[in-house]
PDB file of N, CA and C in Angstrom:
ATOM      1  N   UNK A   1      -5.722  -9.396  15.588  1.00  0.00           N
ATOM      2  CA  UNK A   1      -5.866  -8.930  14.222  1.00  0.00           C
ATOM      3  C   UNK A   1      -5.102  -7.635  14.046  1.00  0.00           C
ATOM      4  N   UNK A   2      -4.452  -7.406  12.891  1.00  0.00           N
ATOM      5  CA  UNK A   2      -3.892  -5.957  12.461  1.00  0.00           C
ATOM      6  C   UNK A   2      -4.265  -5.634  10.982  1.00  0.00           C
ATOM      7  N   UNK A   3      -4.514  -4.774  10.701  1.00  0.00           N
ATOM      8  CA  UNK A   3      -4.764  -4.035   9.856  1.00  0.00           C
ATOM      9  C   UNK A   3      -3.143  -3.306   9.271  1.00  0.00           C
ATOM     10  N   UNK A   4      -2.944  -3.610   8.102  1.00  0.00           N
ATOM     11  CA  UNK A   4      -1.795  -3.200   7.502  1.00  0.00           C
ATOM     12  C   UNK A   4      -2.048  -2.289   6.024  1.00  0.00           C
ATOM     13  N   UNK A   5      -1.532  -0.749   5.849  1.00  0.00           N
ATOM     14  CA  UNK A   5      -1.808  -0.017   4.937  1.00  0.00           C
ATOM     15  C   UNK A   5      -0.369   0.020   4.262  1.00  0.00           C
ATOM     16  N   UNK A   6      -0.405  -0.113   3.255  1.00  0.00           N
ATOM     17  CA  UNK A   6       0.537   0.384   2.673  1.00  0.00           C
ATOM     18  C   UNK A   6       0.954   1.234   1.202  1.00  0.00           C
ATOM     19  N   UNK A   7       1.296   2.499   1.412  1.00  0.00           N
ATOM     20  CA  UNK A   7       1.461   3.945   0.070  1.00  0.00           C
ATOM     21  C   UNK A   7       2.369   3.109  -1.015  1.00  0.00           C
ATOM     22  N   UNK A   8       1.760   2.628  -1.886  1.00  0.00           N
ATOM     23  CA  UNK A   8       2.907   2.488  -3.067  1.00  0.00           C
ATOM     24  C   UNK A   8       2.721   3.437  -4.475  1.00  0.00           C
ATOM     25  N   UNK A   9       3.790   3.110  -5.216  1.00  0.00           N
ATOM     26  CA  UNK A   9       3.538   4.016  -6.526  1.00  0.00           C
ATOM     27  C   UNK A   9       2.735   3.106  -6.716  1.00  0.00           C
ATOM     28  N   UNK A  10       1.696   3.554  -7.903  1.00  0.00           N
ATOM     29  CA  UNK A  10       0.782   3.487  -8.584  1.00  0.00           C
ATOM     30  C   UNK A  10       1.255   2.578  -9.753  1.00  0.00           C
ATOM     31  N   UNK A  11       2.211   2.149 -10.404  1.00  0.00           N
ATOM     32  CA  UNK A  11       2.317   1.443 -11.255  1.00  0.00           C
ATOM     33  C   UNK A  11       2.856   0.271 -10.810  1.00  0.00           C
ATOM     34  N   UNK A  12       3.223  -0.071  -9.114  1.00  0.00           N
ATOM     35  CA  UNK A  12       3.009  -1.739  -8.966  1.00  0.00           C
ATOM     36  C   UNK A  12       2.031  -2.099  -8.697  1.00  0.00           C
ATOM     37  N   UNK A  13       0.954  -1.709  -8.203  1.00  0.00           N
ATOM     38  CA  UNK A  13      -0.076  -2.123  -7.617  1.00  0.00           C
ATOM     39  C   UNK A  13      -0.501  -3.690  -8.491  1.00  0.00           C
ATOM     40  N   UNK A  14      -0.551  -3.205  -9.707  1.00  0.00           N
ATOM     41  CA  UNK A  14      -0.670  -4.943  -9.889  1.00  0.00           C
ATOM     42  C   UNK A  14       0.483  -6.042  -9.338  1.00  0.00           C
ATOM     43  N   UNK A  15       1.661  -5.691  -9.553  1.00  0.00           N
ATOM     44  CA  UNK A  15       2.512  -6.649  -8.456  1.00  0.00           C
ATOM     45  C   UNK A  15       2.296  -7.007  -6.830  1.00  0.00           C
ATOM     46  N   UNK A  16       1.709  -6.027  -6.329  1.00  0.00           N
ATOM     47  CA  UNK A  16       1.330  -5.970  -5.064  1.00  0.00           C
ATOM     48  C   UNK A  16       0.130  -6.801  -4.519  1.00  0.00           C
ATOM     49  N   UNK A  17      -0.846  -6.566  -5.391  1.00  0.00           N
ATOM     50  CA  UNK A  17      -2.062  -7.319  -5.302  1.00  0.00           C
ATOM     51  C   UNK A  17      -1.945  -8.983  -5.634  1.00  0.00           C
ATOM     52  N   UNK A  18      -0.747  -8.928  -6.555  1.00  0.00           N
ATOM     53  CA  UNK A  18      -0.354 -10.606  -6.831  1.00  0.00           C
ATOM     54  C   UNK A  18       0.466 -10.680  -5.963  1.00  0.00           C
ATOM     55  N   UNK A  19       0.980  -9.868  -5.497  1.00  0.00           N
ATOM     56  CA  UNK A  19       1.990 -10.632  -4.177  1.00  0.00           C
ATOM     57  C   UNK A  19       1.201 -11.259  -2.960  1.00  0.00           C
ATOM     58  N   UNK A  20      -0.166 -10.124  -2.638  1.00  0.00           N
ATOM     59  CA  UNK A  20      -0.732 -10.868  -1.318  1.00  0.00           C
ATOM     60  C   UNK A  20      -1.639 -11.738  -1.327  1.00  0.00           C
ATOM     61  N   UNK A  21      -2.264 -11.905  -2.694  1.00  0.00           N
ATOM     62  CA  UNK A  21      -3.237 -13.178  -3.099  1.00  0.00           C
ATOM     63  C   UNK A  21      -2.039 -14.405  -3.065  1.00  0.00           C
ATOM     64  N   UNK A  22      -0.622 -14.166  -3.197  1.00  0.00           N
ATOM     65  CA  UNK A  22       0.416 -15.542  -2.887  1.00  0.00           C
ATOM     66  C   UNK A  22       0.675 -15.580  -1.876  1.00  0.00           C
ATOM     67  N   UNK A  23       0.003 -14.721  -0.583  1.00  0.00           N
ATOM     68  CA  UNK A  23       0.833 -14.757   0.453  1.00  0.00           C
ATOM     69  C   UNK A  23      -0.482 -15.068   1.191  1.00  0.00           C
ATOM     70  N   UNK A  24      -1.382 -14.941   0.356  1.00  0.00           N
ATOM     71  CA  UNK A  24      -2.517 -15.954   1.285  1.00  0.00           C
ATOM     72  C   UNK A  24      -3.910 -14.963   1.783  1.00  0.00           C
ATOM     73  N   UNK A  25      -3.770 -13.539   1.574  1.00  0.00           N
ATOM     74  CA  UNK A  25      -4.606 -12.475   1.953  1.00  0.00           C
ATOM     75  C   UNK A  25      -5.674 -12.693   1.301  1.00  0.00           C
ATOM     76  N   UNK A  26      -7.315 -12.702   2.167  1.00  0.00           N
ATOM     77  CA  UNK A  26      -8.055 -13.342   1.780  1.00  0.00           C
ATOM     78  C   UNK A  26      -8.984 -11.843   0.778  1.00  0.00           C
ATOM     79  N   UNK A  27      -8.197 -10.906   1.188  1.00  0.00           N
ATOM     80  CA  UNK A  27      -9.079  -9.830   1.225  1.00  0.00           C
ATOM     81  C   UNK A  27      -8.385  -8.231   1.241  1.00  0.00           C
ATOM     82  N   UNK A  28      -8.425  -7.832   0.791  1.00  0.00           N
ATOM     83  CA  UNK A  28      -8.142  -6.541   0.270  1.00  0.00           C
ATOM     84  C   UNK A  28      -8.862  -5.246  -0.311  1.00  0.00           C
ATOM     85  N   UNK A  29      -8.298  -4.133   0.114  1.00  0.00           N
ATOM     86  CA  UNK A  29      -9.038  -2.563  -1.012  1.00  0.00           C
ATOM     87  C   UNK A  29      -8.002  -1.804  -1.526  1.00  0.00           C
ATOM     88  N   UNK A  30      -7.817  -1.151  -2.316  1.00  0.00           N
ATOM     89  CA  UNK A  30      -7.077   0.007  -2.611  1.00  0.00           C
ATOM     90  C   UNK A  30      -7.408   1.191  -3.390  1.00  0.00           C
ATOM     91  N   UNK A  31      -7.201   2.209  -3.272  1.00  0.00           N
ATOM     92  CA  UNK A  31      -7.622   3.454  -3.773  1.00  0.00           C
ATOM     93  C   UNK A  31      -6.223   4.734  -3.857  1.00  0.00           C
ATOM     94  N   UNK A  32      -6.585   5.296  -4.764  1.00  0.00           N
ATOM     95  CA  UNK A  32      -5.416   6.249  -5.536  1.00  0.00           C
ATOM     96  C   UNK A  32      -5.845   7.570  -4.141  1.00  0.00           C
ATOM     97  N   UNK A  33      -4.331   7.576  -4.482  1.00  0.00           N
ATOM     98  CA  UNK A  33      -4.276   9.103  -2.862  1.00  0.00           C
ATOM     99  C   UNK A  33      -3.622   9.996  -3.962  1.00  0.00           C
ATOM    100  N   UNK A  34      -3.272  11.491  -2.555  1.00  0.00           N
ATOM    101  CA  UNK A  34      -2.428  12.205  -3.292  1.00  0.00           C
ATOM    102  C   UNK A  34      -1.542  12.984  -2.023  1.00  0.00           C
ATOM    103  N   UNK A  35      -0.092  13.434  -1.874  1.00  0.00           N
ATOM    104  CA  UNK A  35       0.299  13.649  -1.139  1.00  0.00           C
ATOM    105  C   UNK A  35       1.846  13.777  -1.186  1.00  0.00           C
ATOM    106  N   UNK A  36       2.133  14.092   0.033  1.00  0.00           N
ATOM    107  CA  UNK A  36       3.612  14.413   0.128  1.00  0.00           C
ATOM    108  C   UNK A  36       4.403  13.889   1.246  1.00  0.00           C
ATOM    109  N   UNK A  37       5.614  13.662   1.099  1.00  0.00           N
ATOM    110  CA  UNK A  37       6.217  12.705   2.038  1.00  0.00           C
ATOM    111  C   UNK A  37       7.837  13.636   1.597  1.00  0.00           C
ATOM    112  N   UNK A  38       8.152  12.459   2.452  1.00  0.00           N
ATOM    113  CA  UNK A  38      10.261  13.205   2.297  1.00  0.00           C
ATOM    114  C   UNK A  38      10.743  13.223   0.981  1.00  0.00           C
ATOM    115  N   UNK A  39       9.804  12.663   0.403  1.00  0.00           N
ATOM    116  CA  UNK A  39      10.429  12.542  -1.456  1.00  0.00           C
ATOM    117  C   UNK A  39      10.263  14.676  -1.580  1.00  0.00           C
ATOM    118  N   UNK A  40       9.075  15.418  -1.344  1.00  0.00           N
ATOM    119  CA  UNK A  40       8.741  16.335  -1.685  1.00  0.00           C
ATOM    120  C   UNK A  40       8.589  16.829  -3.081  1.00  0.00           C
ATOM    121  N   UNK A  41       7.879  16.107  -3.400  1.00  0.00           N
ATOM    122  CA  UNK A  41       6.931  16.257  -5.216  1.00  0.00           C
ATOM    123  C   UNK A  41       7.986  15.359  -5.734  1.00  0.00           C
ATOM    124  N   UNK A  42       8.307  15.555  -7.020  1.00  0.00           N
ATOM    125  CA  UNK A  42       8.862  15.149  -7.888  1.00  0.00           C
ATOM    126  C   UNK A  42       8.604  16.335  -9.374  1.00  0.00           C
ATOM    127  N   UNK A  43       9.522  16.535 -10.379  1.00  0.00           N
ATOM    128  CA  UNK A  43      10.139  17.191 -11.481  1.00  0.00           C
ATOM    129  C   UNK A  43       9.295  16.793 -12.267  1.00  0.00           C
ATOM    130  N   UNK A  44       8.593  17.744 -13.187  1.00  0.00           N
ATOM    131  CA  UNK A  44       7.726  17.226 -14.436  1.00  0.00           C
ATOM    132  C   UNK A  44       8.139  18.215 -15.453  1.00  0.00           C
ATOM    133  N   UNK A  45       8.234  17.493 -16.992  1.00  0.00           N
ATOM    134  CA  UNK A  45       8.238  18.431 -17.915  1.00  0.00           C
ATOM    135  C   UNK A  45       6.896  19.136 -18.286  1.00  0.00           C
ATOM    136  N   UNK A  46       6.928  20.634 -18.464  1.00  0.00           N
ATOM    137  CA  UNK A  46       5.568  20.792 -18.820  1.00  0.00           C
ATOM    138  C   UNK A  46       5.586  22.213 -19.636  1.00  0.00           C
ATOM    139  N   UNK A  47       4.493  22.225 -20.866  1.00  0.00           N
ATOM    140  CA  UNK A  47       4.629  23.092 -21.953  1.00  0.00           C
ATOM    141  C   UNK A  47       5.389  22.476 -22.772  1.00  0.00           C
ATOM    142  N   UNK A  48       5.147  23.182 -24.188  1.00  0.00           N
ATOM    143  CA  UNK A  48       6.312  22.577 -25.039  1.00  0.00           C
ATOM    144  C   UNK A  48       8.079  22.756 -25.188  1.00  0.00           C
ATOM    145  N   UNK A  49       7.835  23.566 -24.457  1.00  0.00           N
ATOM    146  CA  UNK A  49       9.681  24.476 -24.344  1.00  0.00           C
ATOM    147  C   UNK A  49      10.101  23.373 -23.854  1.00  0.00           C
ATOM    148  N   UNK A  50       9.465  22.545 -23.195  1.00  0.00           N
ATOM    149  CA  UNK A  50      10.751  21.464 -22.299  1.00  0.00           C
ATOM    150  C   UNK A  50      10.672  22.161 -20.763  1.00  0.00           C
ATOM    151  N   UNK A  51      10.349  22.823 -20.107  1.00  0.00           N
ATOM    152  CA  UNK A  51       9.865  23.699 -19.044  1.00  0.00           C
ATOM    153  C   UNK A  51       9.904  22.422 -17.929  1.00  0.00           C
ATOM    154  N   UNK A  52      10.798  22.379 -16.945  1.00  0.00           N
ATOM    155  CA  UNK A  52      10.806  21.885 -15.336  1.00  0.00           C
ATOM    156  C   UNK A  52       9.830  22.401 -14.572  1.00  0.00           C
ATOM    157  N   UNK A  53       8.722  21.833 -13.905  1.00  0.00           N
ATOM    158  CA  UNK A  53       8.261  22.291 -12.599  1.00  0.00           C
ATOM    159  C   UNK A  53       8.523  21.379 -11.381  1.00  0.00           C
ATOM    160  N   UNK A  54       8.181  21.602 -10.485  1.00  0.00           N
ATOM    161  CA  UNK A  54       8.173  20.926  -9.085  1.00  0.00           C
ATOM    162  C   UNK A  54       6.759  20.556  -8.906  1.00  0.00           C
ATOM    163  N   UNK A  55       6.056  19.518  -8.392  1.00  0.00           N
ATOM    164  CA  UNK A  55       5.040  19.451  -8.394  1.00  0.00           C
ATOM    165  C   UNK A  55       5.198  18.683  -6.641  1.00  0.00           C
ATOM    166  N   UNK A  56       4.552  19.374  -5.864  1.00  0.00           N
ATOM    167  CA  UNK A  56       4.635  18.849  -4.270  1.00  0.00           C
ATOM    168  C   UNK A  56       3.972  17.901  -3.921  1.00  0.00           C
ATOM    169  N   UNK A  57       3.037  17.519  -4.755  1.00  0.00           N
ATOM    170  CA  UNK A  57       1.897  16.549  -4.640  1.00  0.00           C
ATOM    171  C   UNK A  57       2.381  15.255  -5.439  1.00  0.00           C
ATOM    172  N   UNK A  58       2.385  14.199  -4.811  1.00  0.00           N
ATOM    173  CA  UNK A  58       2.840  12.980  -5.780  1.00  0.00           C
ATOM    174  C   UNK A  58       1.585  11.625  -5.807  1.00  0.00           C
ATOM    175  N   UNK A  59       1.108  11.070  -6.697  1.00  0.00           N
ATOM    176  CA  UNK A  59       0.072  10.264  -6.631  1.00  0.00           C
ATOM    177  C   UNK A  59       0.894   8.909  -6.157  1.00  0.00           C
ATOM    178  N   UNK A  60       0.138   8.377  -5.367  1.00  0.00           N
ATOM    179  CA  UNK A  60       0.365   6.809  -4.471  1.00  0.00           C
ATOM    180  C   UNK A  60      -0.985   6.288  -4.626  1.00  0.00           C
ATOM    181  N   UNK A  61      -0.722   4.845  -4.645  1.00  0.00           N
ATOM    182  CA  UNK A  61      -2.098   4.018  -4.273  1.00  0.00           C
ATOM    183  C   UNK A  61      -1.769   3.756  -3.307  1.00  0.00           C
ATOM    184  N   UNK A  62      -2.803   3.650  -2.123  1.00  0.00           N
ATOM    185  CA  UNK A  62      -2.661   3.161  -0.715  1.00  0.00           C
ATOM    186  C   UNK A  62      -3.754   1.522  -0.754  1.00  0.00           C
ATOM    187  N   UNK A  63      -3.149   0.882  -0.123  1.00  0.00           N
ATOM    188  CA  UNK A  63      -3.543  -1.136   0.052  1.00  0.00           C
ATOM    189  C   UNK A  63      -3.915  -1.097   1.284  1.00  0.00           C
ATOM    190  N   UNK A  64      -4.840  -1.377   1.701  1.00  0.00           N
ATOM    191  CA  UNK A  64      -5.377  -1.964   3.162  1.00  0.00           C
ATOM    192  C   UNK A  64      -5.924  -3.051   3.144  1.00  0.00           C
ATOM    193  N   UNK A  65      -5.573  -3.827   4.338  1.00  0.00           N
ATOM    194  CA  UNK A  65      -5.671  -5.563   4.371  1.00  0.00           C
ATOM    195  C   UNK A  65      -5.594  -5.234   5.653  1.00  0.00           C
ATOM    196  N   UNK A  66      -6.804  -6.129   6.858  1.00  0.00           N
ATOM    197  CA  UNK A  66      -6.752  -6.734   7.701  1.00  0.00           C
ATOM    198  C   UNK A  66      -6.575  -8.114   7.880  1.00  0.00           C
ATOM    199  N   UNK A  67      -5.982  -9.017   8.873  1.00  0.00           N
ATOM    200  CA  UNK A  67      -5.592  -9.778   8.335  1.00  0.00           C
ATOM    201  C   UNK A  67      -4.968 -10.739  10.390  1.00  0.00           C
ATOM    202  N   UNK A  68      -4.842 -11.558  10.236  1.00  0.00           N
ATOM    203  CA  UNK A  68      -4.741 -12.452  11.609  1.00  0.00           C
ATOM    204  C   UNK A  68      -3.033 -12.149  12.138  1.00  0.00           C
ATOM    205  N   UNK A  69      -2.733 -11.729  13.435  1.00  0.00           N
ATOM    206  CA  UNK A  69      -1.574 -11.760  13.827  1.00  0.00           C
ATOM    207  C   UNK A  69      -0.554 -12.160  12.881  1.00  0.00           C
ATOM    208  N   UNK A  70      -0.480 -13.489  12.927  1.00  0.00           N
ATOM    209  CA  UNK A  70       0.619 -14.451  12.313  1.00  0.00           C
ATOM    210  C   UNK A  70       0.699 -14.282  11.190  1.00  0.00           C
ATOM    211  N   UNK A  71       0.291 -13.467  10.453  1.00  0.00           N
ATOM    212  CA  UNK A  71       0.485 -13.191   8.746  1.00  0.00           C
ATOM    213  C   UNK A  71       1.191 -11.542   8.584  1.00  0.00           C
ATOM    214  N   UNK A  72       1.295 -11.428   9.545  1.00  0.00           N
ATOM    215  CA  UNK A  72       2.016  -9.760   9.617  1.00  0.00           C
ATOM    216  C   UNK A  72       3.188  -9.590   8.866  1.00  0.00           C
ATOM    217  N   UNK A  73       4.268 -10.854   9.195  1.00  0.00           N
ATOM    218  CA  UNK A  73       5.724 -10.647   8.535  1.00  0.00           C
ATOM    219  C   UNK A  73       5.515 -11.059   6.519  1.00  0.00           C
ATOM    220  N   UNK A  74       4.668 -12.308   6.762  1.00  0.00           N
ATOM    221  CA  UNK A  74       4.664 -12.567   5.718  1.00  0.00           C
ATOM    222  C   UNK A  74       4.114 -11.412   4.739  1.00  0.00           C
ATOM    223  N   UNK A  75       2.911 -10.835   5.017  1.00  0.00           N
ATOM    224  CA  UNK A  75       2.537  -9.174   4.210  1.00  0.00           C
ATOM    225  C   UNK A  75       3.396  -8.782   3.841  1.00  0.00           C
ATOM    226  N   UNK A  76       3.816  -8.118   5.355  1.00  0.00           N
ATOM    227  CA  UNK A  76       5.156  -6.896   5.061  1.00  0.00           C
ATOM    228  C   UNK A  76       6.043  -7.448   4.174  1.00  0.00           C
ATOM    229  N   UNK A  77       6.503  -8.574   3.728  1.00  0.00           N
ATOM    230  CA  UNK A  77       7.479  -9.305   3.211  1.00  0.00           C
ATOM    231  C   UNK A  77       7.226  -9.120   1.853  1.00  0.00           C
ATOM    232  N   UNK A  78       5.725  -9.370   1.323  1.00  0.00           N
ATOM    233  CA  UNK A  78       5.315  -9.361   0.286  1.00  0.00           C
ATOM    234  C   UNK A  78       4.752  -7.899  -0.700  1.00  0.00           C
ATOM    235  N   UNK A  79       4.644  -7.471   0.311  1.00  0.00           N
ATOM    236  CA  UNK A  79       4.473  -5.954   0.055  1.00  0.00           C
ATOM    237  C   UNK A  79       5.946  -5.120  -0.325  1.00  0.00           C
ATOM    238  N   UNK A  80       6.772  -5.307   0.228  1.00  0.00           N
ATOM    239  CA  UNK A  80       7.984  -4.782   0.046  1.00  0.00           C
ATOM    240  C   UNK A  80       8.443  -5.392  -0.713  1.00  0.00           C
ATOM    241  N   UNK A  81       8.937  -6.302  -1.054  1.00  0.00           N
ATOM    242  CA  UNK A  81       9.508  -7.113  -2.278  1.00  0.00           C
ATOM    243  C   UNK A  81       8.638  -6.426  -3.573  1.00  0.00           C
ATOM    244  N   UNK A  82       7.108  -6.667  -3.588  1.00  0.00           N
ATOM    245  CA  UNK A  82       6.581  -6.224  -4.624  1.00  0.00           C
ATOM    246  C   UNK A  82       6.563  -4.801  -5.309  1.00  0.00           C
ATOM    247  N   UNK A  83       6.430  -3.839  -4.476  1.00  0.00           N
ATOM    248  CA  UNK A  83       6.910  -2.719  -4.148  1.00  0.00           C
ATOM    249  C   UNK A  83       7.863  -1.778  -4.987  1.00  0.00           C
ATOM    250  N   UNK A  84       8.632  -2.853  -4.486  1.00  0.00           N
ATOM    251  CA  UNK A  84      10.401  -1.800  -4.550  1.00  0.00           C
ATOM    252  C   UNK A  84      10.734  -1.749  -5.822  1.00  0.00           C
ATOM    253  N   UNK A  85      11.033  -0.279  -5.710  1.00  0.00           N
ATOM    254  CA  UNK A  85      12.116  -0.924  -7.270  1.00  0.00           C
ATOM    255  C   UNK A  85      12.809  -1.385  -7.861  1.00  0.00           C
ATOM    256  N   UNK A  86      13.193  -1.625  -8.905  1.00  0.00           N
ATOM    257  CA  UNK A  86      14.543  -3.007  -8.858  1.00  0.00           C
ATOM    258  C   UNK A  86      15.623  -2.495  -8.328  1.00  0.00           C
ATOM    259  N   UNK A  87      16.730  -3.101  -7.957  1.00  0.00           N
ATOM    260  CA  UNK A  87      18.005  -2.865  -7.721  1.00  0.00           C
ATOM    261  C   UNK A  87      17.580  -2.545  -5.950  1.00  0.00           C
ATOM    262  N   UNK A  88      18.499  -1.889  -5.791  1.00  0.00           N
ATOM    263  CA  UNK A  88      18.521  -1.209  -4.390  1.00  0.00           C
ATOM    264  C   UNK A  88      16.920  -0.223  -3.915  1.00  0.00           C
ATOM    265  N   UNK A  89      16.134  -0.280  -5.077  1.00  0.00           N
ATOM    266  CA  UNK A  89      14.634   0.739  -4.405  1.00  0.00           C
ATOM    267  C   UNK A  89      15.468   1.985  -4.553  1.00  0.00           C
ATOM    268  N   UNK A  90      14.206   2.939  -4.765  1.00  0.00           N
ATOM    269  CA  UNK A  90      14.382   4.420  -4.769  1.00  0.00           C
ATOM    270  C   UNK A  90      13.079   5.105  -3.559  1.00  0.00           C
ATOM    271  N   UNK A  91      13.451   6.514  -3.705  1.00  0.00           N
ATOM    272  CA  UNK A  91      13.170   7.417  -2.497  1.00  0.00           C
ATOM    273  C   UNK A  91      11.403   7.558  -3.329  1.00  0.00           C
ATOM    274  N   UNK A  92      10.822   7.173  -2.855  1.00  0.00           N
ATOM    275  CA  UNK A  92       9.311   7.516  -3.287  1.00  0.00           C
ATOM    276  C   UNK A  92       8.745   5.774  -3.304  1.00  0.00           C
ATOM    277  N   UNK A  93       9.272   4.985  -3.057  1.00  0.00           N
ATOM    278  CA  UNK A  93       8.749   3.248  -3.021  1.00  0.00           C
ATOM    279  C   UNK A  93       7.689   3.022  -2.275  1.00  0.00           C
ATOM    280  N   UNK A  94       7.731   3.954  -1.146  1.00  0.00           N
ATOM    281  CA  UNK A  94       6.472   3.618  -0.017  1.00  0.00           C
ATOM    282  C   UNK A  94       6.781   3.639   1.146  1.00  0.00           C
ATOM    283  N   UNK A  95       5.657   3.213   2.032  1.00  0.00           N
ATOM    284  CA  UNK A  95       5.708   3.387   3.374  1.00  0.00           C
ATOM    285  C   UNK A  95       4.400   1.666   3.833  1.00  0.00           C
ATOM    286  N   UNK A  96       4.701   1.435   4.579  1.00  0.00           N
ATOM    287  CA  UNK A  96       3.545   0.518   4.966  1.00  0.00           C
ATOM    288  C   UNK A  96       3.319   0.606   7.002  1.00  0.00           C
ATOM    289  N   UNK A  97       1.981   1.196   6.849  1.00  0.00           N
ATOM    290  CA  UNK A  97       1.937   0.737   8.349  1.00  0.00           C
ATOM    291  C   UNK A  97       0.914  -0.123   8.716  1.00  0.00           C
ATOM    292  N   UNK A  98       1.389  -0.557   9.933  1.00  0.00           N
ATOM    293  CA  UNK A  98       0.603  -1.487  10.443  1.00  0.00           C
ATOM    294  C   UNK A  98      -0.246  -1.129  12.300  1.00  0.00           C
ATOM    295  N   UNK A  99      -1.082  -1.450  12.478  1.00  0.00           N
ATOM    296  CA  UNK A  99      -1.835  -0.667  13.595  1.00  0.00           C
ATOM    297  C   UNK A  99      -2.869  -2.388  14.462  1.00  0.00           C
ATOM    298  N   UNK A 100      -2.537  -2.395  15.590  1.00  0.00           N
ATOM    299  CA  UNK A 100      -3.854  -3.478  15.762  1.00  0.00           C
ATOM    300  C   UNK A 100      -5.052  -2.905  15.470  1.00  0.00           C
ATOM    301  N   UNK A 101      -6.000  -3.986  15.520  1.00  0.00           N
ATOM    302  CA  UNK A 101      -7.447  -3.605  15.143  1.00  0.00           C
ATOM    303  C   UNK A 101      -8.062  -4.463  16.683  1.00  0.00           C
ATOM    304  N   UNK A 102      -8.855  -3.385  17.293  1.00  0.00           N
ATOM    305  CA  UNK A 102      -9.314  -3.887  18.528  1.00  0.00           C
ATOM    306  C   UNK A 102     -10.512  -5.173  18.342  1.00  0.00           C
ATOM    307  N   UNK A 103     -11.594  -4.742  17.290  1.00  0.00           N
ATOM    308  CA  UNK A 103     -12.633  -5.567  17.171  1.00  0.00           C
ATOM    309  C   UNK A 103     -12.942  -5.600  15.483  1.00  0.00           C
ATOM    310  N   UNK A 104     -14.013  -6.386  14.890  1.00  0.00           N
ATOM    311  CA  UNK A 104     -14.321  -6.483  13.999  1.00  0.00           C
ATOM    312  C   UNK A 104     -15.879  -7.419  13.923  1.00  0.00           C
ATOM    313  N   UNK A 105     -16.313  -7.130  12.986  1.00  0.00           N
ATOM    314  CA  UNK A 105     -17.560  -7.502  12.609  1.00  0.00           C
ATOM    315  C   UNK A 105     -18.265  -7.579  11.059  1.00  0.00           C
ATOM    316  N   UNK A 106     -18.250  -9.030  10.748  1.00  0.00           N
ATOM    317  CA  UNK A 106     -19.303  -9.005   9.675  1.00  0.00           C
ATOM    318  C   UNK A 106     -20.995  -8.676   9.511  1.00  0.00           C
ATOM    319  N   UNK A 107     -21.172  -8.146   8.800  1.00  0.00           N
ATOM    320  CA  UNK A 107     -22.323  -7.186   8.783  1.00  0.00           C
ATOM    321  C   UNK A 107     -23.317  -8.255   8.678  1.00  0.00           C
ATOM    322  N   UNK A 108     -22.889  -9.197   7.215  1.00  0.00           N
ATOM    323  CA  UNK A 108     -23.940 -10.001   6.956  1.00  0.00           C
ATOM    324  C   UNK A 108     -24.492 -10.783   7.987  1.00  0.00           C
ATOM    325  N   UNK A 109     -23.633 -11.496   8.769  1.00  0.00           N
ATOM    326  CA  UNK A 109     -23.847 -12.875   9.705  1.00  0.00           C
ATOM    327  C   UNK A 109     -23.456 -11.955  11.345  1.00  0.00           C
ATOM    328  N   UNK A 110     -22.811 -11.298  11.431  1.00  0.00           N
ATOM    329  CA  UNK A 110     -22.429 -10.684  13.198  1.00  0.00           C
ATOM    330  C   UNK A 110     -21.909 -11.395  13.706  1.00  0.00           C
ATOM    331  N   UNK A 111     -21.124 -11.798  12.886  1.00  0.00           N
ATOM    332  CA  UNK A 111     -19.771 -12.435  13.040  1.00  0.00           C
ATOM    333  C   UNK A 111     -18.858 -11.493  13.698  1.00  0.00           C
ATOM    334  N   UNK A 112     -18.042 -11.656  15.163  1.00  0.00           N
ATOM    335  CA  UNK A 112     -17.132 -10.914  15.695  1.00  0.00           C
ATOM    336  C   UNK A 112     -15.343 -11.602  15.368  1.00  0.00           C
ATOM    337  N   UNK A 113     -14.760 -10.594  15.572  1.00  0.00           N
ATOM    338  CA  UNK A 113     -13.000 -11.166  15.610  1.00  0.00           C
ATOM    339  C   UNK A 113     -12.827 -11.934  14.731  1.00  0.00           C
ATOM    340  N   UNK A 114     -11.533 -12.485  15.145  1.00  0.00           N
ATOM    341  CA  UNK A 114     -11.468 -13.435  14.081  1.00  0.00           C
ATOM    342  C   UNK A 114     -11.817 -14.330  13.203  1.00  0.00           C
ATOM    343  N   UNK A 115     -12.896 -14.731  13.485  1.00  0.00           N
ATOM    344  CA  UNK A 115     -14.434 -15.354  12.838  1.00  0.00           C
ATOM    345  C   UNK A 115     -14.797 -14.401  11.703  1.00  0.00           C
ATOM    346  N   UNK A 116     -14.790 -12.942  12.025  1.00  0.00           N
ATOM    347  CA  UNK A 116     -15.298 -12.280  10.718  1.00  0.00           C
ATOM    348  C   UNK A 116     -14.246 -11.901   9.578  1.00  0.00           C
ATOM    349  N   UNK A 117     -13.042 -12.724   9.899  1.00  0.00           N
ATOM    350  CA  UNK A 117     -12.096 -12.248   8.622  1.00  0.00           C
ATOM    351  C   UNK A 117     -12.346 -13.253   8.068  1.00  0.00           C
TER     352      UNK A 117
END
């Protein structure tokens, strides 16, 4: 089993979530972050003058899905496609990692491994 996270902007997340319900993911969470990466903020207008700031902090939704070996490429596949921005993608699209997961357990039944996904 692996567990796969992945930082996207905040305004695909509905593409994302329809990408892995097509790619077969039985199961999913996501929740709004906040943070900084190699992008380093992004430019906002602010006040009425028209006024530039830098803002270092950039909002991402982060996706976590555990999920059976053999579905790893297909995720990543679907996650990135959904993701990106059109054309060639830009510098702030995301990051996705992936980590094994040693054990697992359903609470309701005690169900172990792969049985409990």
């Amino acid at each position: 089993m692996i567990s796969i996270e992945a930082l996207v902007r905040p305004e695909r997340i509905g593409q994302v979530t329809h990408a892995l319900e097509e790619a077969g993911v039985p199961g999913f969470y996501y929740y709004n972050v906040t943070g900084q990466g190699r992008q380093r903020g992004v430019e906002v207008f602010v006040g009425r003058a028209g006024q530039i700031a830098t803002r270092s902090a950039v909002q991402k939704t982060c996706i976590r899905t555990v999920v059976s070996d053999d579905m790893k490429e297909a995720v990543i596949t679907a996650i990135t496609e959904a993701a990106k921005s059109p054309g060639e993608g830009e510098i702030g699209d995301g990051k996705i990692f992936v980590t094994q997961v040693a054990d697992l357990a359903r609470v309701r039944t005690g169900e172990r491994g792969d049985a409990a996904l």
